[in-house]
Every structure is written in C-alpha cells, then in structure tokens.
C-alpha atoms as a PDB file:
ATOM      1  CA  UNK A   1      -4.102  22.076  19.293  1.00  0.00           C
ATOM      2  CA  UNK A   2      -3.665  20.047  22.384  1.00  0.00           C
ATOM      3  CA  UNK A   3      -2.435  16.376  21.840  1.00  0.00           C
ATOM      4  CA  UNK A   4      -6.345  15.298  22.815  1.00  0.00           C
ATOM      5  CA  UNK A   5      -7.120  16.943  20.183  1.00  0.00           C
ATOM      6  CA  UNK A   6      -4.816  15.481  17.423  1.00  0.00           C
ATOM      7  CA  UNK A   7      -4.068  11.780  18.641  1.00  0.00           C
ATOM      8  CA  UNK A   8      -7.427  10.655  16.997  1.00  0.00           C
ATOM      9  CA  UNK A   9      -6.150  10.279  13.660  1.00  0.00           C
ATOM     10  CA  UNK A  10      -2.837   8.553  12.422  1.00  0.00           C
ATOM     11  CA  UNK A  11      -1.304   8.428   9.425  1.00  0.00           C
ATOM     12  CA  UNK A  12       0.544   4.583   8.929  1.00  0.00           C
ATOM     13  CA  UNK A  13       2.878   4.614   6.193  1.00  0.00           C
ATOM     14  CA  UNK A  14       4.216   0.997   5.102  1.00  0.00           C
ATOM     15  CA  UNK A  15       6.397   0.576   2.621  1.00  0.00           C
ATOM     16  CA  UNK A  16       7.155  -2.311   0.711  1.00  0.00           C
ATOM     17  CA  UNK A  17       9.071  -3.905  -1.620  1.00  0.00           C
ATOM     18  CA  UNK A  18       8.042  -7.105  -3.437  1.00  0.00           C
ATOM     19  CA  UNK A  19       9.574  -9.083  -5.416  1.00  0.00           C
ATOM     20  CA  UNK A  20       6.885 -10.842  -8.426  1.00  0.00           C
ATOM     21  CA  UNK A  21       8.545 -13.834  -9.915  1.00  0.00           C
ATOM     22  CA  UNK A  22       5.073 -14.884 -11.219  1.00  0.00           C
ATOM     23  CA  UNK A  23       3.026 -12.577 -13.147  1.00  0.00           C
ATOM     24  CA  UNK A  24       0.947 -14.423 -14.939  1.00  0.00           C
ATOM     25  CA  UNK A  25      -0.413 -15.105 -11.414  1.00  0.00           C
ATOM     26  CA  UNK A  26      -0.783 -11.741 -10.232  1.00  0.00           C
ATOM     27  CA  UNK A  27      -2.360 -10.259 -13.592  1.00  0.00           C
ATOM     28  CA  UNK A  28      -4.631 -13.435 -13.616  1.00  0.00           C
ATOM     29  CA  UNK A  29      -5.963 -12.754  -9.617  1.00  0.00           C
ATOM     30  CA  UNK A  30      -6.228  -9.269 -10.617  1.00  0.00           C
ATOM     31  CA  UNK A  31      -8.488  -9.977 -13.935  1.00  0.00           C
ATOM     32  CA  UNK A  32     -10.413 -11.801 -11.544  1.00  0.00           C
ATOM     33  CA  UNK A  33     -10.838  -9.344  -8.998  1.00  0.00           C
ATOM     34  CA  UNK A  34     -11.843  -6.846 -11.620  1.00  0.00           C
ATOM     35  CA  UNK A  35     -14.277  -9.087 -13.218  1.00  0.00           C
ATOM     36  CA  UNK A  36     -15.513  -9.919  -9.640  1.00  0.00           C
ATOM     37  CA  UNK A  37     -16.380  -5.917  -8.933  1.00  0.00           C
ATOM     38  CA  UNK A  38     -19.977  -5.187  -9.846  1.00  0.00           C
ATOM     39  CA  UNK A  39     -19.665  -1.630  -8.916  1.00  0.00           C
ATOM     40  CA  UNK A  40     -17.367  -1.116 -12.006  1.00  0.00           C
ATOM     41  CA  UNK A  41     -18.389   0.805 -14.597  1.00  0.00           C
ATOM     42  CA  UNK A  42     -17.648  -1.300 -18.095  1.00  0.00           C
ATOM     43  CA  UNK A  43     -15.127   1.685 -19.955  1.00  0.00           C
ATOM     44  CA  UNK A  44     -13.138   1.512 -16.354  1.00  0.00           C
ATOM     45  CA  UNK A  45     -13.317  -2.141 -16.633  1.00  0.00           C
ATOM     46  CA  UNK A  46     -11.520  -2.359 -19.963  1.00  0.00           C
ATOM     47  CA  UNK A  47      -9.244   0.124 -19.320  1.00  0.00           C
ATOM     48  CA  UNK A  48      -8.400  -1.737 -15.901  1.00  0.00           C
ATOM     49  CA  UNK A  49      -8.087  -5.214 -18.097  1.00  0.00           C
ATOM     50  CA  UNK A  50      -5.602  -4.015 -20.556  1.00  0.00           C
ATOM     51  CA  UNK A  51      -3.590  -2.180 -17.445  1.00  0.00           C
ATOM     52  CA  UNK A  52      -3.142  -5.455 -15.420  1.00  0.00           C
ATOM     53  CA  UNK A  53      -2.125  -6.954 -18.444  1.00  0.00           C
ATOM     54  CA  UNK A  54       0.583  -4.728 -19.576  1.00  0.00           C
ATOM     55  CA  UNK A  55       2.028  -4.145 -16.121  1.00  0.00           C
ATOM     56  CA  UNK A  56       2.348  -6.113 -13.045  1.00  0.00           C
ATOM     57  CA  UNK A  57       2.655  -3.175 -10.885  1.00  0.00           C
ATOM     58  CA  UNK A  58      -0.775  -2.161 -11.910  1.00  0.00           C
ATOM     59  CA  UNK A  59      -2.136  -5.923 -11.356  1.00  0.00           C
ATOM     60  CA  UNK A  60      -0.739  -5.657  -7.964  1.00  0.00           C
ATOM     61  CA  UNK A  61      -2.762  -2.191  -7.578  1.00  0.00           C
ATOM     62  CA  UNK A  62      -5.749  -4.078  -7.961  1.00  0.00           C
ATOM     63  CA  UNK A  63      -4.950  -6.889  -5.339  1.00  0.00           C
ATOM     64  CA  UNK A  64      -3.949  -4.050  -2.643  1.00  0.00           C
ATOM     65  CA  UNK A  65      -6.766  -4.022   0.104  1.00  0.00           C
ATOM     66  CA  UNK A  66      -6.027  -0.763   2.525  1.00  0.00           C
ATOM     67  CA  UNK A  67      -8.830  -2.733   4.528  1.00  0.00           C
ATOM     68  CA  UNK A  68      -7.327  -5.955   4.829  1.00  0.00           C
ATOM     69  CA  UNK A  69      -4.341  -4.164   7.155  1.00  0.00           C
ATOM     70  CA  UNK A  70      -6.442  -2.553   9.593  1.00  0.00           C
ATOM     71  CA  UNK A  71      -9.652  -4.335   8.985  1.00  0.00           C
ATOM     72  CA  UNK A  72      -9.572  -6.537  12.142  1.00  0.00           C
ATOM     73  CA  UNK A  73      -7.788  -4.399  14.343  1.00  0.00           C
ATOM     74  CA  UNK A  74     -10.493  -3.549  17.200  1.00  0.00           C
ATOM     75  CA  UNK A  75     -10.542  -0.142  17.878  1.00  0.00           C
ATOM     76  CA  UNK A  76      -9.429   1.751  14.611  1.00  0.00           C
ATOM     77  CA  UNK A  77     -11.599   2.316  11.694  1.00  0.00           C
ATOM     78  CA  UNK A  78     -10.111   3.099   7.863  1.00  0.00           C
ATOM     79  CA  UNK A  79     -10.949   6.816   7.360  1.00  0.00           C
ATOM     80  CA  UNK A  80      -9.019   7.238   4.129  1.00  0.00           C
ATOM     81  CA  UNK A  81      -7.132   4.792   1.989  1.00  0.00           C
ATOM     82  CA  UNK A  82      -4.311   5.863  -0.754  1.00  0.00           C
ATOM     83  CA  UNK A  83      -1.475   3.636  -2.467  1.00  0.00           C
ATOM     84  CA  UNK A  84       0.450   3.406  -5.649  1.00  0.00           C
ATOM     85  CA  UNK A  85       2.638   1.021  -7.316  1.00  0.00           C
ATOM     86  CA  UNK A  86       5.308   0.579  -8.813  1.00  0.00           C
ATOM     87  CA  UNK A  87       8.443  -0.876 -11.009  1.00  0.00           C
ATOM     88  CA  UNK A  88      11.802   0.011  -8.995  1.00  0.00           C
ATOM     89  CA  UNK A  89      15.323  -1.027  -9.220  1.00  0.00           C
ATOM     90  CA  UNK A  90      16.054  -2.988  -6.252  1.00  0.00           C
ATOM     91  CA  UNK A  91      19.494  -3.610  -4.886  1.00  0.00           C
ATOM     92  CA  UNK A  92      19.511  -5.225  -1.291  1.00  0.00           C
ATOM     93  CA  UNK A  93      22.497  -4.427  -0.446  1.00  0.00           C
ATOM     94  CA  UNK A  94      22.547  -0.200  -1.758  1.00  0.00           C
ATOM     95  CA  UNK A  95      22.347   2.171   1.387  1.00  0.00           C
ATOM     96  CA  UNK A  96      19.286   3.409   0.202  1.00  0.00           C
ATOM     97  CA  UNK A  97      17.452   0.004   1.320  1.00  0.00           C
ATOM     98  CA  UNK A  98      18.857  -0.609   4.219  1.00  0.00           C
ATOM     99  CA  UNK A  99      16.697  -0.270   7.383  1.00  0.00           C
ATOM    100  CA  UNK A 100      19.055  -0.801   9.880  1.00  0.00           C
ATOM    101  CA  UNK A 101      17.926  -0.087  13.370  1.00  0.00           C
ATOM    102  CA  UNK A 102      19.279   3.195  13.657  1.00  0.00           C
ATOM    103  CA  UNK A 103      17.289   5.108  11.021  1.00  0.00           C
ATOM    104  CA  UNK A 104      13.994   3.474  12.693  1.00  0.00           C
ATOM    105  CA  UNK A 105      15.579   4.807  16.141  1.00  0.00           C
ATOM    106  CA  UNK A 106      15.416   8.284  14.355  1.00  0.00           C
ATOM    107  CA  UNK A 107      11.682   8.146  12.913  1.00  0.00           C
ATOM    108  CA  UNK A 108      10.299   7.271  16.582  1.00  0.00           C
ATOM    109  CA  UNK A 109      12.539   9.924  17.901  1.00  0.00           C
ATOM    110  CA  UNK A 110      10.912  12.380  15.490  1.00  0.00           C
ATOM    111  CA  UNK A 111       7.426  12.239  16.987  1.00  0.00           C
ATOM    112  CA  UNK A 112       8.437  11.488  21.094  1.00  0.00           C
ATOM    113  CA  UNK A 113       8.059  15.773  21.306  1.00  0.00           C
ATOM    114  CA  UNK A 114       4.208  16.034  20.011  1.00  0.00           C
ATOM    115  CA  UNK A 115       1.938  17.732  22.293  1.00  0.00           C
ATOM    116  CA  UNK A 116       4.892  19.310  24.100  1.00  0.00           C
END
C-alpha cells in the first residue's frame, strides 16, 4: 500500500495522567452527565450511578469526550473513539514517567521511514 493510500487515517494516542484531589466533584459532574443522557437505557443507568460512585476513575470515564479533542479541528473527522481509565501509582520522579526529550525524539523517528 502506497503512503496515498494509508495517510488518511491516524491513530493519536494521548496519554495522561491526572491527578483528582476532588472527587466528590468529579463523581457529582459525572452523575450529572449520566442523568443528562437520554439515550441511556435505565439498567445501564444504575449500573453507571453506582460505578461513578465507587470509583473516580470510572466518574472520570464518563466526563472523557474523544470529541471534544478533535471536535474543532477543521479538516479531521472522529472515525472511532476508545479510552479507559484508571487508578495508577504515580511517582514523578520514577524513570518510567519521565518524558524527557529523547524518548519523544525516538517515537517520531519510528514513523520518518513509512511509505519508503
């Protein structure tokens, strides 16, 4: 397949890592998102309720809009839409976090030899 051919689609990956130091807030916006979708069906409903309230990860699942990242950028339209959340052990200052410039060097390098 010729470059022409692929360069239509792109896969963005974003990760992030956010810190909640209020969730009451979060689970609160997300009951009211939930409450706020008519296309719901009631049994998801409850079972997204008590999720949002046990787990703030799962609140912040429901606040997640794929379509608010791309939504006004002219040109590009959301094809397909996937995330997950999460509780993690964070440590800023473990290897494993840090995104120093060289390993983002190394991701663009990975992709500079498509279509060759």
């Amino acid at each position: 397949m010729s470059t022409s051919e692929t360069s239509r689609y792109v896969r963005l990956r974003v990760d992030l890592v956010l810190e909640i130091d209020g969730p009451a807030e979060v689970a609160e916006a997300a009951l009211g998102r939930i409450e706020a979708d008519t296309s719901m069906p009631e049994e998801e409903r409850t079972h997204a309720r008590a999720a949002v309230a046990e787990d703030s990860a799962e609140a912040l699942a429901y606040l997640v809009e794929p379509f608010d990242v791309v939504g006004t950028v002219p040109g590009v339209e959301l094809v397909q839409a996937s995330w997950s959340t999460e509780e993690i052990d964070y440590d800023p200052e473990a290897e494993e976090w840090d995104l120093d410039e060289d390993d983002l060097g190394d991701e663009d390098d990975e992709g500079d030899d498509i279509g060759d």
